[in-house]
Protein backbone atom coordinates (compact mmCIF):
# COMPACT_ATOMS: atom_id res chain seq x y z
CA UNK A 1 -46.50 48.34 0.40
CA UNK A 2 -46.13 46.90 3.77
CA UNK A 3 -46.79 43.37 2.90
CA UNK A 4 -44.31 43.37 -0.46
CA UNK A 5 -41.71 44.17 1.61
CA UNK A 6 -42.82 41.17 3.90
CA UNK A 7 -42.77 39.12 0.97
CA UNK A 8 -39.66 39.73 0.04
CA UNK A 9 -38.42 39.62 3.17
CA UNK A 10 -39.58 35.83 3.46
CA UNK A 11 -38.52 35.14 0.28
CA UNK A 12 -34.85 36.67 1.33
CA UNK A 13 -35.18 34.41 4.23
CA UNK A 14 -35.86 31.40 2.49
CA UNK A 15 -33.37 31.74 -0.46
CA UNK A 16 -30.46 32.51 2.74
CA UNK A 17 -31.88 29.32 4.26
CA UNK A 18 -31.15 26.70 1.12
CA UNK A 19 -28.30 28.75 -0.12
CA UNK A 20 -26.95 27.69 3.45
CA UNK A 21 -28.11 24.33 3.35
CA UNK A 22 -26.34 23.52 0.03
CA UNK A 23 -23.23 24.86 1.01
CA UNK A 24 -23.44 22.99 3.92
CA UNK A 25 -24.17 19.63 2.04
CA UNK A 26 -20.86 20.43 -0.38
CA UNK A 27 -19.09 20.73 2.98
CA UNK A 28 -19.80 17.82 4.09
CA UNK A 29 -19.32 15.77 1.28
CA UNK A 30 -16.09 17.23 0.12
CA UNK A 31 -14.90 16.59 3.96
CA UNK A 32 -16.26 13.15 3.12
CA UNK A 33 -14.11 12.49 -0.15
CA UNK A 34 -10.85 14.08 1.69
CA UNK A 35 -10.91 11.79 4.44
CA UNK A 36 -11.31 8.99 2.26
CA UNK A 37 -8.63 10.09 0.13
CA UNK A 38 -6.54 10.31 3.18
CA UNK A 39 -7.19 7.43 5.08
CA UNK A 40 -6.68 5.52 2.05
CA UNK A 41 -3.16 7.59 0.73
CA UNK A 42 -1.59 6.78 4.73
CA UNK A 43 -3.12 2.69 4.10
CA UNK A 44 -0.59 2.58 1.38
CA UNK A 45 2.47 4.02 3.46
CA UNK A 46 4.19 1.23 4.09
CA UNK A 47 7.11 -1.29 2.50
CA UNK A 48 5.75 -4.21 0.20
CA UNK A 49 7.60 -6.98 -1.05
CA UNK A 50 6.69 -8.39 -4.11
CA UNK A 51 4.69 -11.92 -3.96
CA UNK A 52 3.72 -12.77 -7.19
CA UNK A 53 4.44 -10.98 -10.87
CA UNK A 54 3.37 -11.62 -14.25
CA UNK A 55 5.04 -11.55 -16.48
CA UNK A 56 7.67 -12.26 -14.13
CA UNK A 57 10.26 -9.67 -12.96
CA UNK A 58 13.11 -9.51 -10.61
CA UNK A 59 12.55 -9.41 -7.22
CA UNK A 60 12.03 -6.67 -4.99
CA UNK A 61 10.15 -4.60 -2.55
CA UNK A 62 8.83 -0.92 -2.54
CA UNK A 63 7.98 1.91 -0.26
CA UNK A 64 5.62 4.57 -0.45
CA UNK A 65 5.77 7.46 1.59
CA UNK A 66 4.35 11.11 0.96
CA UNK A 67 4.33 10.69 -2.76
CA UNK A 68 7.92 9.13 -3.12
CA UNK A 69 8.01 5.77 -4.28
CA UNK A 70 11.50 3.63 -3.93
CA UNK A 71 12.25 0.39 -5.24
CA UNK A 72 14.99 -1.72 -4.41
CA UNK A 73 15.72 -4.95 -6.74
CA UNK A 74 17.07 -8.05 -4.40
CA UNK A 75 19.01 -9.05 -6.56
CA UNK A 76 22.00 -6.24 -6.81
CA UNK A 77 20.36 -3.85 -4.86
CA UNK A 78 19.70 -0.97 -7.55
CA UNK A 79 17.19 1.51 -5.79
CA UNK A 80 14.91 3.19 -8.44
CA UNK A 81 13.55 6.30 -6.51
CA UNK A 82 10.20 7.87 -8.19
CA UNK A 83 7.01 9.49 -7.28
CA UNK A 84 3.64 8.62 -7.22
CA UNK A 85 0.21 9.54 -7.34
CA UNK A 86 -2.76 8.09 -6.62
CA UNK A 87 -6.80 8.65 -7.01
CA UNK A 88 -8.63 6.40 -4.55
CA UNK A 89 -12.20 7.44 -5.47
CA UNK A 90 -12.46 6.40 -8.61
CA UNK A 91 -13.35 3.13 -9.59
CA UNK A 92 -11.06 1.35 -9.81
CA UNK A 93 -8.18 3.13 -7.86
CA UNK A 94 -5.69 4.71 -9.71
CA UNK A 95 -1.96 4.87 -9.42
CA UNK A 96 0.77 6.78 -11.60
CA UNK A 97 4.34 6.05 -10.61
CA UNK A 98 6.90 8.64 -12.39
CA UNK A 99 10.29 7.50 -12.44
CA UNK A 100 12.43 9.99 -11.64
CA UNK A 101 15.71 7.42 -12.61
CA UNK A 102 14.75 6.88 -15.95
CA UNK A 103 13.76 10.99 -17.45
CA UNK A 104 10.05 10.77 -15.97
CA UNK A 105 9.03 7.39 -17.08
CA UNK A 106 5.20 7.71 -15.99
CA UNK A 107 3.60 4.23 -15.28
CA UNK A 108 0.00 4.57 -15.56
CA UNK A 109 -1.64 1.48 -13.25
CA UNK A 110 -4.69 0.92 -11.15
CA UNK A 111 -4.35 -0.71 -7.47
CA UNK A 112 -6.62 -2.41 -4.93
CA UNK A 113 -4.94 -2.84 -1.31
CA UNK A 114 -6.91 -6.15 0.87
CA UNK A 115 -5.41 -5.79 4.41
CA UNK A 116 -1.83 -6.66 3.76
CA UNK A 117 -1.84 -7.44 -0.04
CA UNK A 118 -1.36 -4.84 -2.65
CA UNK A 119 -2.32 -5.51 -6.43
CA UNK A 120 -0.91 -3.24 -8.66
CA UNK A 121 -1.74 -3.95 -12.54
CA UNK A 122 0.00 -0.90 -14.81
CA UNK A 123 0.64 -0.10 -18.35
CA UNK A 124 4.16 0.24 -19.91
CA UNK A 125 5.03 3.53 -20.93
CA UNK A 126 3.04 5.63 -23.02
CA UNK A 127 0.43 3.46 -23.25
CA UNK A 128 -3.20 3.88 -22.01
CA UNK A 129 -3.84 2.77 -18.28
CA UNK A 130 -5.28 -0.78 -17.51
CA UNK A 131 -9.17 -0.64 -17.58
CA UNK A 132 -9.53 -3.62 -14.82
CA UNK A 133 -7.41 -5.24 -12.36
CA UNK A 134 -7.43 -8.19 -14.65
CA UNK A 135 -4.19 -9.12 -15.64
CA UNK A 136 -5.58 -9.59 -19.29
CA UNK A 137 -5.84 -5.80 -19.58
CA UNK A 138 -2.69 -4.81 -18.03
CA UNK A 139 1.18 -4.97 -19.20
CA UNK A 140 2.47 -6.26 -15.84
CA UNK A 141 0.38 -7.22 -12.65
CA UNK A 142 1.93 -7.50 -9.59
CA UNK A 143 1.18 -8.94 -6.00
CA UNK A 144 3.19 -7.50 -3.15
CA UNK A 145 2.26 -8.54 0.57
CA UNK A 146 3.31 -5.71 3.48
CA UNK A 147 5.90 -5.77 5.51
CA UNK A 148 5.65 -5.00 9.23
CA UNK A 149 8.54 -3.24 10.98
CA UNK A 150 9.56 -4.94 13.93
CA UNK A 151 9.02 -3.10 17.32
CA UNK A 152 11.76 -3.92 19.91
């Protein structure tokens, strides 16, 4: 009697042990996918102007700043304000921008940022996102370099 309750004392011990070494292990690799997700979501806070566009569109430059997107055209300076939402694990990155302006127009697109250029290649509405960042795939791909606020 004495040693089945050893037994399953050891096996109580070791089941305890890996339950806790799992959950650790899903800790840690959640943590992991957060702070990707975050040090990627604050890399793409910032203003971009637009470089390069095909097809081509009118010129302008966008913001993106705790999931509100805001466009303003050069041109006449119409500001198309929007949200956006973005999935930086996946491969490749995903971006949805919703436009509040026009009765939640949602823009489904993928995005890769290098340093200071931003490629964003998106569908038009209602159709099915881009499955590359080749232009070939997409509706509209666009090349916007950042723009660095000047300290003074």
């Amino acid at each position: 009697m004495a040693q089945k309750k050893r037994r399953l004392y050891q096996f109580t011990i070791r089941s305890l042990l890996l339950v806790t070494l799992v959950l650790c292990c899903l800790f840690g690799w959640l943590h992991n996918r957060h702070e990707r997700w975050r040090r990627e979501a604050i890399n793409l806070e910032s203003k971009w102007e637009l470089v390069d566009c095909e097809p081509s569109v009118a010129p302008h430059c966008v913001a993106f700043n705790q999931g509100t997107y805001t466009c303003i055209y050069s041109s006449d300076l119409t500001t198309v304000v929007g949200k956006y939402t973005i999935d930086p694990l996946g491969l490749p990155k995903q971006i949805d921008i919703i436009d509040t302006n026009r009765g939640g127009m949602r823009l489904k697109g993928l995005y890769q940022i290098d340093s200071d250029r931003l490629i964003i290649v998106r569908s038009d509405p209602n159709e099915n996102r881009p499955q590359s960042l080749d232009a070939k795939t997409a509706d509209t791909k666009m090349v916007y370099r950042r723009i660095h606020s000047s300290r003074q």
